[in-house]
N, C-alpha and C. Protein backbone atom coordinates (compact mmCIF):
# COMPACT_ATOMS: atom_id res chain seq x y z
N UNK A 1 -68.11 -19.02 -64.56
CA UNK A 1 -66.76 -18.71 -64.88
C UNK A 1 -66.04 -19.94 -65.39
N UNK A 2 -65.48 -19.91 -66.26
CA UNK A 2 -64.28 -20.78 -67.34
C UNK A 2 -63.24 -20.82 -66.16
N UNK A 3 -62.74 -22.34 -66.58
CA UNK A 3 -61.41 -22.69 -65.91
C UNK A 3 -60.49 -21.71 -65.51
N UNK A 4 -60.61 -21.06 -66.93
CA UNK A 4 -59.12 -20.19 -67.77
C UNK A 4 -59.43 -19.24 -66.84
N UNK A 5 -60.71 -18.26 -66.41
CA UNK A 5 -61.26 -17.11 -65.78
C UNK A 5 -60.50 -17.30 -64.37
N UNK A 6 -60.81 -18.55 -64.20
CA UNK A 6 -60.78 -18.33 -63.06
C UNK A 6 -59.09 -18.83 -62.30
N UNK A 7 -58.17 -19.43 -63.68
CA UNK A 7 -56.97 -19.38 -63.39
C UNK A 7 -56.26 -18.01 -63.10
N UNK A 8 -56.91 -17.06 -64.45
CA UNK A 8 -56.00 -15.84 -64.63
C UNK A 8 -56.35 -14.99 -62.72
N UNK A 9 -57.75 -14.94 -62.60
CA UNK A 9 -58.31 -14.62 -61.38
C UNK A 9 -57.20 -14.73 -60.18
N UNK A 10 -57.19 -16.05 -60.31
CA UNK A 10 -56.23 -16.56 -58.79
C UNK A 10 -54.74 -16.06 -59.38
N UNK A 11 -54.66 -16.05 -60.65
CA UNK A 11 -52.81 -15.51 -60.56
C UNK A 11 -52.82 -14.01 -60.24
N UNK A 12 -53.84 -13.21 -60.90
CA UNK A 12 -53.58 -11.54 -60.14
C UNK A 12 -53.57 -11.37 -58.81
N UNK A 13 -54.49 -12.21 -57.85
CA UNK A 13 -54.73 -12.35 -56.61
C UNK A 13 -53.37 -12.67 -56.33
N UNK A 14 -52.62 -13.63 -56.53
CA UNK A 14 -51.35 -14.08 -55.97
C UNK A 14 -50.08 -12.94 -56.30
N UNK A 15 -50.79 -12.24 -57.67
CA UNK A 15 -49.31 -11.77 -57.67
C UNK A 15 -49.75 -10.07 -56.87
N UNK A 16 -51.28 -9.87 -56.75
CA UNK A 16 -51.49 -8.52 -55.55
C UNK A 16 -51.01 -8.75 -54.21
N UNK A 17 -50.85 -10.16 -53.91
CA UNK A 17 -50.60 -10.74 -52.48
C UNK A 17 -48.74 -10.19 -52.08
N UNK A 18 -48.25 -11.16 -53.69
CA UNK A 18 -46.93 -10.41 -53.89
C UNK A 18 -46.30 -9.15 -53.79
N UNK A 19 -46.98 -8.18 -54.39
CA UNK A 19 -46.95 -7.06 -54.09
C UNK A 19 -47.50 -6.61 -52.68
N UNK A 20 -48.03 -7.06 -51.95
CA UNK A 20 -48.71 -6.02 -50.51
C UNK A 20 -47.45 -6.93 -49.53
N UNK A 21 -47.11 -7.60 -49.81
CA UNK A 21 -46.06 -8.35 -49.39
C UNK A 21 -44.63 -8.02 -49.28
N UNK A 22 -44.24 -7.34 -50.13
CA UNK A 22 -43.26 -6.26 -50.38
C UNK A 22 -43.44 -4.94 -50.45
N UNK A 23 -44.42 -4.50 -50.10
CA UNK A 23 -44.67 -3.22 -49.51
C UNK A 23 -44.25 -3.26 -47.83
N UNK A 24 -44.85 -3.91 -47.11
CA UNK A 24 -44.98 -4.14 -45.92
C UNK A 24 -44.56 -5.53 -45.12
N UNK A 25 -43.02 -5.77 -45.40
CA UNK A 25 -42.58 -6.93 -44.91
C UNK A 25 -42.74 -7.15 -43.91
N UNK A 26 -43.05 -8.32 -43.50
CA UNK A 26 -42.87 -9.11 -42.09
C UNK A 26 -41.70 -9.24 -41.42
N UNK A 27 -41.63 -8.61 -40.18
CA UNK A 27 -40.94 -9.13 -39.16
C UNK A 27 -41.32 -10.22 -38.60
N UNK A 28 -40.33 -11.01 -38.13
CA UNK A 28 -40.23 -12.21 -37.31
C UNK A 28 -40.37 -11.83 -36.05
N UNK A 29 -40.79 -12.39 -35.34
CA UNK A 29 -41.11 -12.64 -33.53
C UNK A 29 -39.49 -11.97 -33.43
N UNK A 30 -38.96 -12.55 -33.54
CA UNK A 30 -37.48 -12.43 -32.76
C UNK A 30 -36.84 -10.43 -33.18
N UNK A 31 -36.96 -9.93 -34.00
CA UNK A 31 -36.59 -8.93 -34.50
C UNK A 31 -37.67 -7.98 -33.27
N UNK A 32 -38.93 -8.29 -33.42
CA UNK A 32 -39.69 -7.30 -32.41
C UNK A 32 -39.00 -7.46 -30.41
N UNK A 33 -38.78 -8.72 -30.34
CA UNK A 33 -38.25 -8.96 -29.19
C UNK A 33 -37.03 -8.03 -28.91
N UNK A 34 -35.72 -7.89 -29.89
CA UNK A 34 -34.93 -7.18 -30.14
C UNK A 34 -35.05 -5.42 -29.73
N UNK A 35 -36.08 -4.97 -30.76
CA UNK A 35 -36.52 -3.47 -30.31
C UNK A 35 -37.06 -3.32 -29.06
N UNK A 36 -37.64 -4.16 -28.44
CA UNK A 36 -38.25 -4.27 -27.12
C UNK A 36 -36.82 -3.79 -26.16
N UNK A 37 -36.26 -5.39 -26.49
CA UNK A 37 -34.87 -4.93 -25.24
C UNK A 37 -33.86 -3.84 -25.45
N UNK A 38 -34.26 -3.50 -26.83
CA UNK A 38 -33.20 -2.01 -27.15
C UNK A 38 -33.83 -0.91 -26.58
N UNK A 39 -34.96 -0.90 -26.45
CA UNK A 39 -35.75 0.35 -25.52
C UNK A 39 -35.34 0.17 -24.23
N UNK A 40 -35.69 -1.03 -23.85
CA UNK A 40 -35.95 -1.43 -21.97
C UNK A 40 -34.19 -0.91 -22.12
N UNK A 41 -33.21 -1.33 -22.49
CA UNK A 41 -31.78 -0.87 -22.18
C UNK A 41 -31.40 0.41 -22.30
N UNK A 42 -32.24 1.13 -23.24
CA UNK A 42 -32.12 2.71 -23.17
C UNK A 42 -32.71 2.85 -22.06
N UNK A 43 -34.09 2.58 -21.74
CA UNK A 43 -34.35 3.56 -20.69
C UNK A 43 -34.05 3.28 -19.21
N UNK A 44 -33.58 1.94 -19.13
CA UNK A 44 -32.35 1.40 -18.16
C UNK A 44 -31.22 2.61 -17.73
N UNK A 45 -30.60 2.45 -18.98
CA UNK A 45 -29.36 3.39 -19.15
C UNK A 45 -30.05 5.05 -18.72
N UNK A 46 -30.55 5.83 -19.20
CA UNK A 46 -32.21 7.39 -19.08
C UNK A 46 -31.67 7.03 -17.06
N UNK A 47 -32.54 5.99 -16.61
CA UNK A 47 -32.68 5.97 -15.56
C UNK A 47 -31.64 5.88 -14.57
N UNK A 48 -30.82 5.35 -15.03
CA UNK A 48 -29.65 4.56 -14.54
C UNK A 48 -28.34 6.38 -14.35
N UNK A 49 -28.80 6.96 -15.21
CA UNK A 49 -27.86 8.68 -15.44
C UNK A 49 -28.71 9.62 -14.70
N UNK A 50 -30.22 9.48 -14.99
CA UNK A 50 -30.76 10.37 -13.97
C UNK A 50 -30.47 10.05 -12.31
N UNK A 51 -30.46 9.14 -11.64
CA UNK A 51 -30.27 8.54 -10.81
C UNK A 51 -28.44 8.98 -10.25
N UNK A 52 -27.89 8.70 -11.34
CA UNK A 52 -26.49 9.36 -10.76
C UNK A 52 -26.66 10.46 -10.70
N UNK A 53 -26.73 11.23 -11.54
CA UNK A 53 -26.98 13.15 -11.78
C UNK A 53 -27.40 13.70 -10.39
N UNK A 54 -28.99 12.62 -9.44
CA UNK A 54 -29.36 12.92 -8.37
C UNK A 54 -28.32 13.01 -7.32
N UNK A 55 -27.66 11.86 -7.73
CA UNK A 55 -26.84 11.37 -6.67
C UNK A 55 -26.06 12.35 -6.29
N UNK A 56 -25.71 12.80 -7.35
CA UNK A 56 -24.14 14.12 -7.45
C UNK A 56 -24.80 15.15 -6.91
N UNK A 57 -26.13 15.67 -7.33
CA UNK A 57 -26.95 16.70 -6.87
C UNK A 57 -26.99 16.80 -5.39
N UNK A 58 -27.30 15.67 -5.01
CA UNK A 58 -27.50 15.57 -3.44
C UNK A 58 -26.00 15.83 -2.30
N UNK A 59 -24.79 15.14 -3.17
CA UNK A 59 -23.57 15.49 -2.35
C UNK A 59 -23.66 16.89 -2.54
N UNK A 60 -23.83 17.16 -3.96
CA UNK A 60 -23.23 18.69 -3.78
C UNK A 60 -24.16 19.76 -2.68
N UNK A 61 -25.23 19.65 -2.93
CA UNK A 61 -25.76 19.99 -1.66
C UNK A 61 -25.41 20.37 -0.64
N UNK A 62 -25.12 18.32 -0.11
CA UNK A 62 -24.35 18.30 1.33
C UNK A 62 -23.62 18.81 1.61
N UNK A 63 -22.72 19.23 0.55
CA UNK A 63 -21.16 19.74 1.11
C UNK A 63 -21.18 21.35 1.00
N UNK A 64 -22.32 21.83 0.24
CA UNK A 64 -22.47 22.92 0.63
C UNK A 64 -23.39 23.77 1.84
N UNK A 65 -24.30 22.35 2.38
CA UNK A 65 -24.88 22.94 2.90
C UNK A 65 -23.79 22.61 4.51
N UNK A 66 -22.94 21.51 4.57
CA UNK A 66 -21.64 21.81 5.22
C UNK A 66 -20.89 23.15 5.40
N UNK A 67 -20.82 23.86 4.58
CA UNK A 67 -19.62 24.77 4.26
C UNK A 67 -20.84 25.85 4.67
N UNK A 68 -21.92 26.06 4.35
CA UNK A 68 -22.70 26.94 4.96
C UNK A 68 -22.88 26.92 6.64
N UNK A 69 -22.94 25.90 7.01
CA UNK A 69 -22.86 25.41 8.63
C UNK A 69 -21.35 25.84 8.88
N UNK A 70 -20.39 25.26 8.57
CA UNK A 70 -18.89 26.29 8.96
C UNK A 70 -18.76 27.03 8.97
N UNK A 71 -18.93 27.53 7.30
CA UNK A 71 -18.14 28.99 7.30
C UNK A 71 -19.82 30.24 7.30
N UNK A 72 -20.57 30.03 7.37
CA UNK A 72 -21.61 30.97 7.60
C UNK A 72 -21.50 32.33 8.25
N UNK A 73 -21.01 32.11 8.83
CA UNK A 73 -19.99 33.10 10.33
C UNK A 73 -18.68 33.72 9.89
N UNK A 74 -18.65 33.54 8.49
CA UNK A 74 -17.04 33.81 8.03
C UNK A 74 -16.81 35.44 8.29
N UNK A 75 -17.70 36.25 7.39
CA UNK A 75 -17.95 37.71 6.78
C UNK A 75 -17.62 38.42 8.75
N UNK A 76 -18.93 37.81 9.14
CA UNK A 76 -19.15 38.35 10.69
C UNK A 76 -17.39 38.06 11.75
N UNK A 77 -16.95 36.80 11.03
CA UNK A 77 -15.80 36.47 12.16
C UNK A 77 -14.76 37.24 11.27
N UNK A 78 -14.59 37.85 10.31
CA UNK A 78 -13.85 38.51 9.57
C UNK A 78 -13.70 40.41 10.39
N UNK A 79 -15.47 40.27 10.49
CA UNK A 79 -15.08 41.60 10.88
C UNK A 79 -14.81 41.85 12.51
N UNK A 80 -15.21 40.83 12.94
CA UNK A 80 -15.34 40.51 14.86
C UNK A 80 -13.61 40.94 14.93
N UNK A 81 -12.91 40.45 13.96
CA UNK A 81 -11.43 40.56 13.93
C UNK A 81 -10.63 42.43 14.64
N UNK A 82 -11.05 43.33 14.33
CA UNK A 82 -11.03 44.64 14.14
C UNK A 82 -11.53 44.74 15.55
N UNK A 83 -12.69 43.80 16.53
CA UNK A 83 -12.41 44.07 18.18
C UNK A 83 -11.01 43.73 18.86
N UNK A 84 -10.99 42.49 17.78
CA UNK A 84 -9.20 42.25 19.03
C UNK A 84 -8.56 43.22 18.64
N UNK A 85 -8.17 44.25 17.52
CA UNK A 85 -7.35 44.80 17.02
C UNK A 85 -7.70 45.94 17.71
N UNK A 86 -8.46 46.42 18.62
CA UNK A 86 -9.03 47.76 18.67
C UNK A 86 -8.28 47.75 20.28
N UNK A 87 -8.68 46.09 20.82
CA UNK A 87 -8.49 46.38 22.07
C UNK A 87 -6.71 46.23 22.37
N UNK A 88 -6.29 45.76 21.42
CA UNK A 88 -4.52 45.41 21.54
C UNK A 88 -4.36 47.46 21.54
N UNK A 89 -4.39 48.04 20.77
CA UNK A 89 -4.54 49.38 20.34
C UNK A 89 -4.77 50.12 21.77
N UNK A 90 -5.62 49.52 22.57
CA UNK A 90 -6.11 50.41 23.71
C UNK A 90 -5.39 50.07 24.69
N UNK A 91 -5.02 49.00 24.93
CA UNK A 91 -4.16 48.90 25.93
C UNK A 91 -2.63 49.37 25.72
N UNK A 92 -2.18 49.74 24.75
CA UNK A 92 -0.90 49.81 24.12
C UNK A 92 -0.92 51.43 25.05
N UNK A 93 -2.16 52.34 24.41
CA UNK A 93 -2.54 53.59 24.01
C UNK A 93 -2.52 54.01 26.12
N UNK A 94 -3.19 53.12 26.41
CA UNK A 94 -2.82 53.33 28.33
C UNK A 94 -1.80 53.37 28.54
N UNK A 95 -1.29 52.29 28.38
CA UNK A 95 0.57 51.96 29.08
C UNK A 95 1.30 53.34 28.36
N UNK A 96 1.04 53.45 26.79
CA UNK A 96 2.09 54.81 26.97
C UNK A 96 1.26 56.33 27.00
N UNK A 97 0.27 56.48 27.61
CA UNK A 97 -0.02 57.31 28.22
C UNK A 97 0.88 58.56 29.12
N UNK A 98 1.21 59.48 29.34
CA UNK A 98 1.99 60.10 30.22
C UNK A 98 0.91 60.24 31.68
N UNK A 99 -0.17 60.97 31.30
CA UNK A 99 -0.58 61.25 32.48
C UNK A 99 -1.27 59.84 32.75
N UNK A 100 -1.58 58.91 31.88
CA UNK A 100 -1.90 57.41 32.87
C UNK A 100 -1.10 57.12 33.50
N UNK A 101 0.13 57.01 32.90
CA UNK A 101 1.15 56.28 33.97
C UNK A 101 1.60 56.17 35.48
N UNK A 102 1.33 57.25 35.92
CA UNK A 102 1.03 57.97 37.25
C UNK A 102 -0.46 57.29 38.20
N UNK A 103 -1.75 56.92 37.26
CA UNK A 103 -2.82 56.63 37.86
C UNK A 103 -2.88 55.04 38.49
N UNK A 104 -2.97 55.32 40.07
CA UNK A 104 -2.89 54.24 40.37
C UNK A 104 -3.77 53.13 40.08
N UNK A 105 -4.97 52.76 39.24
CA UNK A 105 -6.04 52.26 39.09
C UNK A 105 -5.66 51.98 37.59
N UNK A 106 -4.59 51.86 36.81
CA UNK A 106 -4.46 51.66 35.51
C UNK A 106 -4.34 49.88 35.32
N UNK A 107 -3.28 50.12 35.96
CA UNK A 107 -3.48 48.34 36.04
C UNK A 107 -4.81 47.52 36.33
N UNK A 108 -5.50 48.23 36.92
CA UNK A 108 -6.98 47.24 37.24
C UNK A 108 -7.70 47.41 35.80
N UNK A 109 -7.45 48.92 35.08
CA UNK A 109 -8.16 48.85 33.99
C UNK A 109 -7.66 48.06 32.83
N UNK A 110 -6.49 48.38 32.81
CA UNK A 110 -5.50 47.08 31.73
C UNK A 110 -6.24 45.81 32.05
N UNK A 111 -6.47 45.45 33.38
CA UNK A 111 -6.64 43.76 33.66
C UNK A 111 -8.03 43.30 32.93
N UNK A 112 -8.58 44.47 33.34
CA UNK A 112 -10.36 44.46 32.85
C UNK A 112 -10.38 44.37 31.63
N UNK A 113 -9.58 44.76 30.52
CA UNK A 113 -9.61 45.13 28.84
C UNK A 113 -8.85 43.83 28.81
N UNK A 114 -8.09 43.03 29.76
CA UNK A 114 -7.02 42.11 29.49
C UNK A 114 -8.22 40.50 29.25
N UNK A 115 -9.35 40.92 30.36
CA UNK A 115 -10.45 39.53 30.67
C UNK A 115 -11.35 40.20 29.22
N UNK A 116 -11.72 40.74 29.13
CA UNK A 116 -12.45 40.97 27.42
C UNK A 116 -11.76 40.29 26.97
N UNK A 117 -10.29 41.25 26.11
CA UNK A 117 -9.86 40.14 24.91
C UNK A 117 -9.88 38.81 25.23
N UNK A 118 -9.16 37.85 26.54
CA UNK A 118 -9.27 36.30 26.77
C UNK A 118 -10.63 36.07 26.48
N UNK A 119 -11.54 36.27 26.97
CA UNK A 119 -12.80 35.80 26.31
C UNK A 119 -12.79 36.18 24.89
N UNK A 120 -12.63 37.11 24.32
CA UNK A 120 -13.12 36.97 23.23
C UNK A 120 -12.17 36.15 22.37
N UNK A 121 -10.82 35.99 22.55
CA UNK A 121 -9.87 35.03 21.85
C UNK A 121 -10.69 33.64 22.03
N UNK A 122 -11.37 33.27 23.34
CA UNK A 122 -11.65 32.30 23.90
C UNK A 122 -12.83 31.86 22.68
N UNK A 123 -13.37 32.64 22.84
CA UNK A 123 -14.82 32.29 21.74
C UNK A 123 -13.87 32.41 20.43
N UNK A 124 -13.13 32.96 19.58
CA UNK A 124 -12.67 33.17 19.01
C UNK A 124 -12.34 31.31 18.25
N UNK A 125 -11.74 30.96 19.06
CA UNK A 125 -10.98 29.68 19.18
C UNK A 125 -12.44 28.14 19.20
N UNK A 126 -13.05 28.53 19.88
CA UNK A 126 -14.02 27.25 19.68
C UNK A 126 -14.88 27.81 18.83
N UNK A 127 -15.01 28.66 18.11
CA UNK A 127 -15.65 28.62 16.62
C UNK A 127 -14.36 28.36 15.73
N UNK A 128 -13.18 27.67 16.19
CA UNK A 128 -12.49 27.60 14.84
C UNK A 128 -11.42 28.65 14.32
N UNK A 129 -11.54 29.88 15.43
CA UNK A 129 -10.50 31.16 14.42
C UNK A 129 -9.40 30.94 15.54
N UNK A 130 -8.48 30.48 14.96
CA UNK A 130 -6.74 31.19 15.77
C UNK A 130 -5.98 31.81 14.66
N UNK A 131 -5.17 32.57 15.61
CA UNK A 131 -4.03 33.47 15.00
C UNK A 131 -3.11 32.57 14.57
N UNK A 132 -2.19 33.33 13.30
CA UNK A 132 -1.65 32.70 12.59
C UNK A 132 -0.06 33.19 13.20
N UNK A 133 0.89 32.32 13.62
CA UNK A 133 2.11 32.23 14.58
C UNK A 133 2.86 32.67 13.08
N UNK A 134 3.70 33.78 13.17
CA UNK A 134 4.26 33.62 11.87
C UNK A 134 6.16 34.47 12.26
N UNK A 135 6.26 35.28 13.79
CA UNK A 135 8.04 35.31 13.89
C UNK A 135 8.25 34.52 13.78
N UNK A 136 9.85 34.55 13.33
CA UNK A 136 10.74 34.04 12.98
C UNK A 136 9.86 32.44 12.03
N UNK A 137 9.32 32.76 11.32
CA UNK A 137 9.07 31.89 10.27
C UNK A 137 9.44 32.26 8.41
N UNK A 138 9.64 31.19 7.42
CA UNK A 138 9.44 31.40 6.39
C UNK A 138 8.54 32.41 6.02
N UNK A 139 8.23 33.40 5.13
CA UNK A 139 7.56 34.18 4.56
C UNK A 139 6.74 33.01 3.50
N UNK A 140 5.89 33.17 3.70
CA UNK A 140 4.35 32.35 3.01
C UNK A 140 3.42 33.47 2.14
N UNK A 141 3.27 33.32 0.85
CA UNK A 141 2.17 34.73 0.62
C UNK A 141 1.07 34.29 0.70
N UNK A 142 0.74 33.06 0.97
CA UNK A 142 -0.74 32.31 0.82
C UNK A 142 -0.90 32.59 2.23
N UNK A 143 -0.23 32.88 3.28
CA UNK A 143 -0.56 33.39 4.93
C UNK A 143 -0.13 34.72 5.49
N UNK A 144 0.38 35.34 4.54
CA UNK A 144 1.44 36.12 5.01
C UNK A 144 1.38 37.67 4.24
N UNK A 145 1.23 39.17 4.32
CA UNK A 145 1.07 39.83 3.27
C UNK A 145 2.78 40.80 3.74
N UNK A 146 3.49 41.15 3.06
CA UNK A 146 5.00 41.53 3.59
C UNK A 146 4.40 43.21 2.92
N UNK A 147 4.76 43.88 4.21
CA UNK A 147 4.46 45.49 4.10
C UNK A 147 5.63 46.53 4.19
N UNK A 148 6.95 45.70 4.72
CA UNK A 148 8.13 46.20 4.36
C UNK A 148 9.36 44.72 4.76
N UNK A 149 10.77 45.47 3.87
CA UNK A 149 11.69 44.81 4.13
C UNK A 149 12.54 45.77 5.34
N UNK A 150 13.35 44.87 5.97
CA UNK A 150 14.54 45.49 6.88
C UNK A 150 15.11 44.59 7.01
N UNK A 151 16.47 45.04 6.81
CA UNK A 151 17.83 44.54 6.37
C UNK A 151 18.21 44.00 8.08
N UNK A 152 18.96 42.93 7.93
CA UNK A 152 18.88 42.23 8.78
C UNK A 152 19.98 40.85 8.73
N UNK A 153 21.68 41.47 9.31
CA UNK A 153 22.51 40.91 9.12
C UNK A 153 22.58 38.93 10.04
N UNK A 154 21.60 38.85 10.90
CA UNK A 154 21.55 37.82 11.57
C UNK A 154 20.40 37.04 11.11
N UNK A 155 19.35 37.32 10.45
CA UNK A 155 18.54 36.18 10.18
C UNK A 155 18.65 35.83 8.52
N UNK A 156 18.13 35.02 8.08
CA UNK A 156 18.00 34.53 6.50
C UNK A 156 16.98 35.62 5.65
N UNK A 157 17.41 35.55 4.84
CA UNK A 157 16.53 37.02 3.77
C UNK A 157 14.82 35.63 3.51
N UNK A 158 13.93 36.40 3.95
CA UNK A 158 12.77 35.84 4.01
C UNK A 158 12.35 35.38 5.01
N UNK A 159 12.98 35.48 6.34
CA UNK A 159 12.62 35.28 7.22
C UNK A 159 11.46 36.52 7.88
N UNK A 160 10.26 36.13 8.57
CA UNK A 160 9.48 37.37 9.07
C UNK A 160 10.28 37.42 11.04
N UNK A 161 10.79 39.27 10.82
CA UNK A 161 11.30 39.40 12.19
C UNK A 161 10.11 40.58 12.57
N UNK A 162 8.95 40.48 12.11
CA UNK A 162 7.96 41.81 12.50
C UNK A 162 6.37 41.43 12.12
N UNK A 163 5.53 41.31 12.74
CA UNK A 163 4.34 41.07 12.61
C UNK A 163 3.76 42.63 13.22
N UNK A 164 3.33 43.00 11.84
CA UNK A 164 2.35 44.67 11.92
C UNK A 164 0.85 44.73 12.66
N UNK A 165 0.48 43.39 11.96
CA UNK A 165 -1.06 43.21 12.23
C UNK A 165 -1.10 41.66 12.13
N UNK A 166 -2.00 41.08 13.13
CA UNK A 166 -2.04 39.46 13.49
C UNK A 166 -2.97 39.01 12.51
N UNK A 167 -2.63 38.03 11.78
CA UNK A 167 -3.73 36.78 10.83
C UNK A 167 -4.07 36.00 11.53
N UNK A 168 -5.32 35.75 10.73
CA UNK A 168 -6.37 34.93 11.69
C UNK A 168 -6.54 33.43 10.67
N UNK A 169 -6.61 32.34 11.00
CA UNK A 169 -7.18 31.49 10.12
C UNK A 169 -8.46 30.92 10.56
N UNK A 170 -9.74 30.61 9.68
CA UNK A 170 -10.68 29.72 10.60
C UNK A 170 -10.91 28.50 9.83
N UNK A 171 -10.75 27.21 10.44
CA UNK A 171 -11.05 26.24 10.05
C UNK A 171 -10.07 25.99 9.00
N UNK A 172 -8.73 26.36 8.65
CA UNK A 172 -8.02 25.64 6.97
C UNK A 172 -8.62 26.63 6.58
N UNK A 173 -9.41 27.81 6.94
CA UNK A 173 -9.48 29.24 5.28
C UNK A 173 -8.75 30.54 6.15
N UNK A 174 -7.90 31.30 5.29
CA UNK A 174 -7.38 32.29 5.93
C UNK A 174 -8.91 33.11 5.91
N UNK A 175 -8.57 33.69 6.97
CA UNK A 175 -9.68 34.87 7.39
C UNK A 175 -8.91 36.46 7.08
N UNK A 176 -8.33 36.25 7.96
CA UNK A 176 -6.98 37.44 7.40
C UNK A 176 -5.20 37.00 7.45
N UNK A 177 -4.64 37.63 6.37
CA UNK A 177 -3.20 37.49 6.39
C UNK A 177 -2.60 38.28 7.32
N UNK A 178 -1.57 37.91 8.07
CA UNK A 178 -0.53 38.67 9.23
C UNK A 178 0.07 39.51 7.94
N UNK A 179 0.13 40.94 8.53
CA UNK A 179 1.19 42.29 7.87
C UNK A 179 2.48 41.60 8.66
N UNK A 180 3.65 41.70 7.53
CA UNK A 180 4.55 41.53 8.45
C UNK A 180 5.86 41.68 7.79
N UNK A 181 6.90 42.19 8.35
CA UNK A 181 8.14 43.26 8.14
C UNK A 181 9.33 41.63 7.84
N UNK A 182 10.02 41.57 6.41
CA UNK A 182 9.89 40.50 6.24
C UNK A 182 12.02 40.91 6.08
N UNK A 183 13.16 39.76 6.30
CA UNK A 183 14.28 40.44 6.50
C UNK A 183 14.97 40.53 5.52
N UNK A 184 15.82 41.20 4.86
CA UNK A 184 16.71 41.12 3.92
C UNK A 184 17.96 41.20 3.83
N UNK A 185 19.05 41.05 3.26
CA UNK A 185 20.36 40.98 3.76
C UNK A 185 20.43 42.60 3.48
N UNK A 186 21.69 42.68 4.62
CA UNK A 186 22.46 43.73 4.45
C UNK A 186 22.72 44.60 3.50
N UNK A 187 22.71 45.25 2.85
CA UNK A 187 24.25 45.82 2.29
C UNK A 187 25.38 46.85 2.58
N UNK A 188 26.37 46.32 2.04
CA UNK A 188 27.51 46.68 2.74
C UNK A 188 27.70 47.72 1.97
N UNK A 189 28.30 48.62 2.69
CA UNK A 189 28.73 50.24 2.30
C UNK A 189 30.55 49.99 1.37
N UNK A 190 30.38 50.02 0.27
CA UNK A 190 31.83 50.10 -0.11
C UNK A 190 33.07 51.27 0.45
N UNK A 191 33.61 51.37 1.01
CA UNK A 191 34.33 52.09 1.25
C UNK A 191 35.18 53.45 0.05
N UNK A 192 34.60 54.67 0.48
CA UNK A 192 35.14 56.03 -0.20
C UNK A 192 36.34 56.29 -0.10
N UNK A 193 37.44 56.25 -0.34
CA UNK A 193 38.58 56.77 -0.31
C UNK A 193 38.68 58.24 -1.14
């Protein structure tokens, strides 16, 4: 091969080098380092959200599996409600009795229906359910359901002077709302001439 051969030789070589060279540029060390820590920080961040997401997963859980431990008993203490109501009803239903009234042994039976309900208020109360105190209070509809008005020249219009049926609350949740006869003012009869 001639000088010349073997000049032109080495310039196509240099300028194919040129070209594969700009096809497929080089990165520097430092640019690959870069994509490295842009991954490791994504999946930092991936891990770092799954990890909370758990976190939230797990309270919510807790607090439901809380509220299942409280109120679990709700439906059942809802309907347990309808014994106190049965037995207020029965003792009412003795006392005005005609031919009870006469029986000397009524009072022992009143007393006997009297130790039921205390126990059962009793249990009632350390699971959490008391009655909701509502004479002579504000009218509340979030505690309170009003089943009639009566006019009522001595107390404030919204005041409750009648509880129909007793509310129960358990734990901060109403169980049931008190019925209750709620007052309204007067009105005055204009005079007919």
């Amino acid at each position: 091969m001639t000088k010349s051969e073997k000049k032109d030789l080495e310039k196509n070589h240099s300028q194919d080098r040129d070209l594969n060279e700009k096809e497929t540029p080089k990165t520097p060390d430092s640019e690959k380092e870069e994509s490295a820590e842009d991954k490791l920080k994504k999946t930092q961040e991936k891990l770092l959200r799954s990890m909370a997401e758990m976190e939230n997963q797990r309270r919510r859980f807790e607090k439901e599996k809380e509220e299942a431990f409280e109120f679990g008993g709700f439906n059942f203490a809802k309907e347990s409600l309808s014994l106190l109501d049965n037995i207020d009803r029965a003792i009412s239903s003795f006392k005005n009795d005609e031919k009870l009234k006469n029986n000397k042994d009524l009072n022992k039976i009143i007393d006997g229906i009297d130790i039921v309900k205390k126990d059962l208020i009793s249990i009632f109360k350390k699971n959490g359910i008391e009655a909701i105190e509502c004479i002579n209070k504000k009218f509340d509809p979030n505690f309170h359901q009003a089943m009639l008005e009566i006019e009522n020249s001595t107390k404030e219009p919204g005041i409750i002077i009648q509880e129909v049926q007793k509310g129960y609350m358990m734990k901060n949740r109403l169980l049931r709302p008190s019925l209750v006869g709620v007052a309204k003012k007067t009105l005055e009869k204009a005079d007919k001439k």
